[in-house]
N, C-alpha and C. Protein backbone atom coordinates (compact mmCIF):
# COMPACT_ATOMS: atom_id res chain seq x y z
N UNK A 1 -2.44 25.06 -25.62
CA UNK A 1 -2.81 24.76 -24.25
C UNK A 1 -2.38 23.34 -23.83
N UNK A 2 -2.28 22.91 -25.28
CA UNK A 2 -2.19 21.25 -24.34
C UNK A 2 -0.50 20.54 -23.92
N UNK A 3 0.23 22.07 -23.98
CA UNK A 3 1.64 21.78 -23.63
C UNK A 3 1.77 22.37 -22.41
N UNK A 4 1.29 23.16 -21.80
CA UNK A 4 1.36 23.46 -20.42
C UNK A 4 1.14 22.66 -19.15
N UNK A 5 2.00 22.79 -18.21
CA UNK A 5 2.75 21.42 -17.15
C UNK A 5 2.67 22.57 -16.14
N UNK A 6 1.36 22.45 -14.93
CA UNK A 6 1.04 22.82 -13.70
C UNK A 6 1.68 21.98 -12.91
N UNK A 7 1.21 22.75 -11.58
CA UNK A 7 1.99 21.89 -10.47
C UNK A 7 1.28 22.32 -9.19
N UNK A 8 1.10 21.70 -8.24
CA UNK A 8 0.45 21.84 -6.78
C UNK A 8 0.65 21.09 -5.99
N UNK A 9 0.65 21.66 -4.38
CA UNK A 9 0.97 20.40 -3.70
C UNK A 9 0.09 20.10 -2.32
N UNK A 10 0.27 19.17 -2.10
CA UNK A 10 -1.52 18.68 -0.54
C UNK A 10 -0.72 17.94 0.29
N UNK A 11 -1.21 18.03 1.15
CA UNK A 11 -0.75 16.97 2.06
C UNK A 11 -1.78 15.78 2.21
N UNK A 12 -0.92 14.96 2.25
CA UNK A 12 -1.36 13.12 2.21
C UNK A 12 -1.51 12.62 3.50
N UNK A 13 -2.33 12.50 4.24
CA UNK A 13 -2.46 11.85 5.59
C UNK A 13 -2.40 10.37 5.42
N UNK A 14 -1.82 9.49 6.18
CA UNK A 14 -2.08 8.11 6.18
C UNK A 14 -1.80 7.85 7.43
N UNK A 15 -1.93 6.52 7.92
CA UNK A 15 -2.11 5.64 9.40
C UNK A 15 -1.77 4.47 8.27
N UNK A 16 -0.59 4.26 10.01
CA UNK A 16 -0.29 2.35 9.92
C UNK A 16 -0.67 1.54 11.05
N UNK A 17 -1.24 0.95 10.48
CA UNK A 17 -1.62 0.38 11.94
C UNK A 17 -0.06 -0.73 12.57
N UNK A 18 -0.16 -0.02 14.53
CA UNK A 18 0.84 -1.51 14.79
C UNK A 18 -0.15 -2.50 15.10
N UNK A 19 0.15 -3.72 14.58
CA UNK A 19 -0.41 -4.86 15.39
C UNK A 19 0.47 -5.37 16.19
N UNK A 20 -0.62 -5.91 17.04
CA UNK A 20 0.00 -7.17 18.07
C UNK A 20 1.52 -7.80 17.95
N UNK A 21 1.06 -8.50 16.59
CA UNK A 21 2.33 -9.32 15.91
C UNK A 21 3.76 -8.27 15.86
N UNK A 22 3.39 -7.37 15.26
CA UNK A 22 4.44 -6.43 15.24
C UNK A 22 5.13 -5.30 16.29
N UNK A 23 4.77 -5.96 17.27
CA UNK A 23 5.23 -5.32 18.82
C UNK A 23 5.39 -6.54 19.42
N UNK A 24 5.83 -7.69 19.31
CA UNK A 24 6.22 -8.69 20.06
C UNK A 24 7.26 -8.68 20.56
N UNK A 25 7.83 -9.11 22.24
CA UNK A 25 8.89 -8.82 22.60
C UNK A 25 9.30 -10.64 22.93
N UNK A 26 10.57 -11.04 22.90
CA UNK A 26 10.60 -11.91 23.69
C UNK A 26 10.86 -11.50 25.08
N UNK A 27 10.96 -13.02 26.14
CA UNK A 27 10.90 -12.64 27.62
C UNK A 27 11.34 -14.01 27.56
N UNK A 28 11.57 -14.33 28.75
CA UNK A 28 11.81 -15.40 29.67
C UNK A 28 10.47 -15.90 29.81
N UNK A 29 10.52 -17.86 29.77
CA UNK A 29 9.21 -18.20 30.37
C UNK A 29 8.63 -17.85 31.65
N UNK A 30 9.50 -17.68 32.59
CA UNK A 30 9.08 -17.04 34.10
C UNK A 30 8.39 -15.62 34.03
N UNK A 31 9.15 -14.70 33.56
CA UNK A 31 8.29 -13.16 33.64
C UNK A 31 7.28 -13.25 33.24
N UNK A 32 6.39 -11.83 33.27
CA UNK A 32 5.37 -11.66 33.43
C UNK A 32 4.79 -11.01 31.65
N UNK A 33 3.92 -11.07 30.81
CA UNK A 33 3.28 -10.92 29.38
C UNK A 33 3.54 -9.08 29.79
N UNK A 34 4.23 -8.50 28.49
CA UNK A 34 3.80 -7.04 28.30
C UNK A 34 2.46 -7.38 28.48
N UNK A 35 1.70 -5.80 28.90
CA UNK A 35 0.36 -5.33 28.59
C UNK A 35 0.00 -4.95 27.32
N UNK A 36 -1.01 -4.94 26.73
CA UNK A 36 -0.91 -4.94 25.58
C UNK A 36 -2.44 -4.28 25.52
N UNK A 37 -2.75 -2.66 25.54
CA UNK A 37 -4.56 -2.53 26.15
C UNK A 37 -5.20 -2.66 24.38
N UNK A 38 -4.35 -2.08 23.52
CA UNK A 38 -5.35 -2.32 22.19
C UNK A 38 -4.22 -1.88 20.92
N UNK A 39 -4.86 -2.12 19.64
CA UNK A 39 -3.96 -1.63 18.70
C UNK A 39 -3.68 -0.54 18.42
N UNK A 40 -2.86 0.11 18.03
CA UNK A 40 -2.45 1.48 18.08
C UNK A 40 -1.98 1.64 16.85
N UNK A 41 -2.51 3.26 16.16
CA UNK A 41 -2.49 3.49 15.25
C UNK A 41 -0.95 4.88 14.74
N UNK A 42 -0.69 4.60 13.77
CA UNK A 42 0.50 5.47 13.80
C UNK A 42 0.14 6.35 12.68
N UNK A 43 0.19 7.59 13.03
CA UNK A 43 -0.54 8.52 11.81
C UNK A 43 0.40 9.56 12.17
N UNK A 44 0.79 9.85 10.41
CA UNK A 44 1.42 10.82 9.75
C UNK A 44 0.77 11.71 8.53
N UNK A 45 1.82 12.20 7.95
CA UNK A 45 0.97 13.12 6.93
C UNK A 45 2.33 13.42 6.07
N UNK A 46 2.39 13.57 4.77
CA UNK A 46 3.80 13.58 3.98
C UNK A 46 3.18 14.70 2.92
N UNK A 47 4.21 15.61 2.89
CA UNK A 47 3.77 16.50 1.60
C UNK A 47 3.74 15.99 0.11
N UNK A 48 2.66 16.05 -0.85
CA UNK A 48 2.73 15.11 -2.13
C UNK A 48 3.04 16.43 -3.19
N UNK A 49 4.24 16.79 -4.19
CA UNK A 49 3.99 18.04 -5.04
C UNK A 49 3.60 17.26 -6.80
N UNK A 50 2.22 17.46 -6.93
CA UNK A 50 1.95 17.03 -8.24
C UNK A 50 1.97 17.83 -9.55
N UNK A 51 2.74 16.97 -10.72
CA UNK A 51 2.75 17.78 -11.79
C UNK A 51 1.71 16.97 -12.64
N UNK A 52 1.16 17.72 -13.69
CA UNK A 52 -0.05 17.28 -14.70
C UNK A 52 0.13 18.34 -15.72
N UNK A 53 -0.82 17.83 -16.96
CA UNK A 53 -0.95 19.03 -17.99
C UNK A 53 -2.24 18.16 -18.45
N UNK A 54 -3.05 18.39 -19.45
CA UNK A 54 -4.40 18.89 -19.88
C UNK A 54 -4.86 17.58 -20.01
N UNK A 55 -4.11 16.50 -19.85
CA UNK A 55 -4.33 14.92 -20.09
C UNK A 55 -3.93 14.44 -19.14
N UNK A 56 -3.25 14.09 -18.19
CA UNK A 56 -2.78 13.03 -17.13
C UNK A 56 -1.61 13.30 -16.47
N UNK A 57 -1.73 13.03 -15.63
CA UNK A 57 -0.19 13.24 -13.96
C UNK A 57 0.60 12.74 -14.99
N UNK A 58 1.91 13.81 -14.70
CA UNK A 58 2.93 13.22 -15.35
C UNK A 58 3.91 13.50 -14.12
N UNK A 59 4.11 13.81 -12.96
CA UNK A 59 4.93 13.20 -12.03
C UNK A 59 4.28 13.60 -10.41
N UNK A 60 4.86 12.80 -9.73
CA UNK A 60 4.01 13.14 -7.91
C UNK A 60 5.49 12.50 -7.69
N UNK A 61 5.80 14.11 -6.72
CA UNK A 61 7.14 13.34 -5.66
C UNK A 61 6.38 13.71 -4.14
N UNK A 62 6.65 12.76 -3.34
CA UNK A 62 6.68 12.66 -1.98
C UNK A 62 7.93 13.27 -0.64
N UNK A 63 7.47 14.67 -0.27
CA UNK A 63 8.95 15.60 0.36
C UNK A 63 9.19 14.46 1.29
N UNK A 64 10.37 14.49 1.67
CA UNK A 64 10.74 13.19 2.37
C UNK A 64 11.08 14.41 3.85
N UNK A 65 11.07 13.78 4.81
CA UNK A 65 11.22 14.55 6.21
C UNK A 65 12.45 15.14 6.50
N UNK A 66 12.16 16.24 6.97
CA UNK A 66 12.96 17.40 7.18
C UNK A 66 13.66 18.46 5.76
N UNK A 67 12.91 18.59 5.04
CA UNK A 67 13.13 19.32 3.77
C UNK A 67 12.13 19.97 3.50
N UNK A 68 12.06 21.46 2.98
CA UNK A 68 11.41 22.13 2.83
C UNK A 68 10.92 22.36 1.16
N UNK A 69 9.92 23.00 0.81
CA UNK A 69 9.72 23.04 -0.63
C UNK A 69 10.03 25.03 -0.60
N UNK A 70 11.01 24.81 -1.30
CA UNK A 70 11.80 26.51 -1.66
C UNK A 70 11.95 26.30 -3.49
N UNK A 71 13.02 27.07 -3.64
CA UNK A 71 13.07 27.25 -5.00
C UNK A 71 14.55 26.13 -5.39
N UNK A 72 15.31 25.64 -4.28
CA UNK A 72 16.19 24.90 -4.82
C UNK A 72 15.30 23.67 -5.05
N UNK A 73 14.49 23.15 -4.33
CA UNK A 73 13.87 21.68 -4.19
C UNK A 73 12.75 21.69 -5.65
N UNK A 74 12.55 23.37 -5.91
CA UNK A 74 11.53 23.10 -7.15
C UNK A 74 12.67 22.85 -8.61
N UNK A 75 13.99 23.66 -8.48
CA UNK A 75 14.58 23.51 -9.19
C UNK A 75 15.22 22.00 -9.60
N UNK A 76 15.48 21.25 -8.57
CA UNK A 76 15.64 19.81 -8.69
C UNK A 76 14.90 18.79 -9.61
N UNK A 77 13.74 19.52 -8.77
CA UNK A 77 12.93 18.80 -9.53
C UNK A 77 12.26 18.83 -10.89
N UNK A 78 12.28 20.22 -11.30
CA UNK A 78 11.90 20.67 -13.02
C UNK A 78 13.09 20.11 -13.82
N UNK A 79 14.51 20.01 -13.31
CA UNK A 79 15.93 19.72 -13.95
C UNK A 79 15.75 18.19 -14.22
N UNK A 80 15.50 17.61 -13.17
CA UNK A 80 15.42 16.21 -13.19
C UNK A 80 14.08 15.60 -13.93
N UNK A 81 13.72 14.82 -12.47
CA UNK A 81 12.39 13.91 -12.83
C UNK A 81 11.25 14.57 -13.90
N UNK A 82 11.12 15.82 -13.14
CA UNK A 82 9.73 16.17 -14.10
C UNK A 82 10.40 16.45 -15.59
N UNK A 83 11.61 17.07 -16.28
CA UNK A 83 11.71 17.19 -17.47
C UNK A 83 12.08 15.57 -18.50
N UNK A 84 11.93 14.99 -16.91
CA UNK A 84 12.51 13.18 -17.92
C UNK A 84 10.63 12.78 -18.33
N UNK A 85 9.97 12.92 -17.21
CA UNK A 85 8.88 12.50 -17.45
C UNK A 85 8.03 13.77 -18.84
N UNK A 86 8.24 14.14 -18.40
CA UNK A 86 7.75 15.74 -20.07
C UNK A 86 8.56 15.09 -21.52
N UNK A 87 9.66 14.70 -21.12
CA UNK A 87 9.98 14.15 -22.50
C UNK A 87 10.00 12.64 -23.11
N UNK A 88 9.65 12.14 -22.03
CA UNK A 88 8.83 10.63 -22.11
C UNK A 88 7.66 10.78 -22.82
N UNK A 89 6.89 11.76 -21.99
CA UNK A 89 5.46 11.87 -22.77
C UNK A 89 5.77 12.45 -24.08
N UNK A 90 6.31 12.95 -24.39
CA UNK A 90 6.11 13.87 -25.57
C UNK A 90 6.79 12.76 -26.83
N UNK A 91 7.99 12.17 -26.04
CA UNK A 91 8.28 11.21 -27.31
C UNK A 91 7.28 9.85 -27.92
N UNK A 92 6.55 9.55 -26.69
CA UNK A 92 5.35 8.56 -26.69
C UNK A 92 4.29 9.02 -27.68
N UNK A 93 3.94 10.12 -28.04
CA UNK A 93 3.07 11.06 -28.49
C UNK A 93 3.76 11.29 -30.22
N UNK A 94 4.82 11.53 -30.45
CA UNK A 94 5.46 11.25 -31.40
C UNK A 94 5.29 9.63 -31.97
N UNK A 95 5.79 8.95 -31.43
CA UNK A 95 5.52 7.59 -32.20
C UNK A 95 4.14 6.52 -32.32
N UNK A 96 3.54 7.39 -31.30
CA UNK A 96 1.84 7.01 -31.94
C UNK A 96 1.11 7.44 -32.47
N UNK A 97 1.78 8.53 -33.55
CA UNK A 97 0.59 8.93 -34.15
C UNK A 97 0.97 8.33 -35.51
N UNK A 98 -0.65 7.69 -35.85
CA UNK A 98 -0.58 6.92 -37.14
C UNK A 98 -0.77 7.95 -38.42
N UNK A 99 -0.17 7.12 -39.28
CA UNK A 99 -0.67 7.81 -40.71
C UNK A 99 -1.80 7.51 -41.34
N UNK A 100 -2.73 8.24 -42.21
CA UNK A 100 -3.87 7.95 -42.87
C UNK A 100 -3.38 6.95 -44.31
């Protein structure tokens, strides 16, 4: 059991806030100040797909916009990242185990 590598995925909501500072325009000393009624919040949401097995996350990718999760995007990702991170762990696991 303790070699089996699940996977699921949620969506991540977050907000950035703009401030003030970061909407500053210049102008001419004569014109007139943008309006400015309050801070405004910028809220999104990003798909997170997490892999784990019976001890600890061993990878979280973040779908980046306009890409869908199908079977090429899972295949990418079992080929790549997640089999680098599976054999990271597993070699880590190999060289710590002590002798009696």
């Amino acid at each position: 059991m303790d070699c089996i590598v699940t996977t699921d995925e949620t969506w991540v909501h977050y907000v950035t806030p703009k401030s003030k500072r970061s909407s500053m325009q210049w102008h001419h000393a004569g014109s007139p100040k943008p309006k400015k009624s309050k801070t405004m919040f910028s809220a999104g949401k990003v798909m997170a797909t997490i892999f784990w097995d019976s001890e600890d996350v061993l990878y979280v990718d973040f779908l980046t916009e306009h890409r869908t999760i199908n079977a090429e995007y899972y295949s990418a990702l079992l080929e790549g990242p997640v089999k680098t991170a599976i054999r990271n762990k597993r070699k880590r696991a190999r060289t710590s185990v002590s002798f009696l």
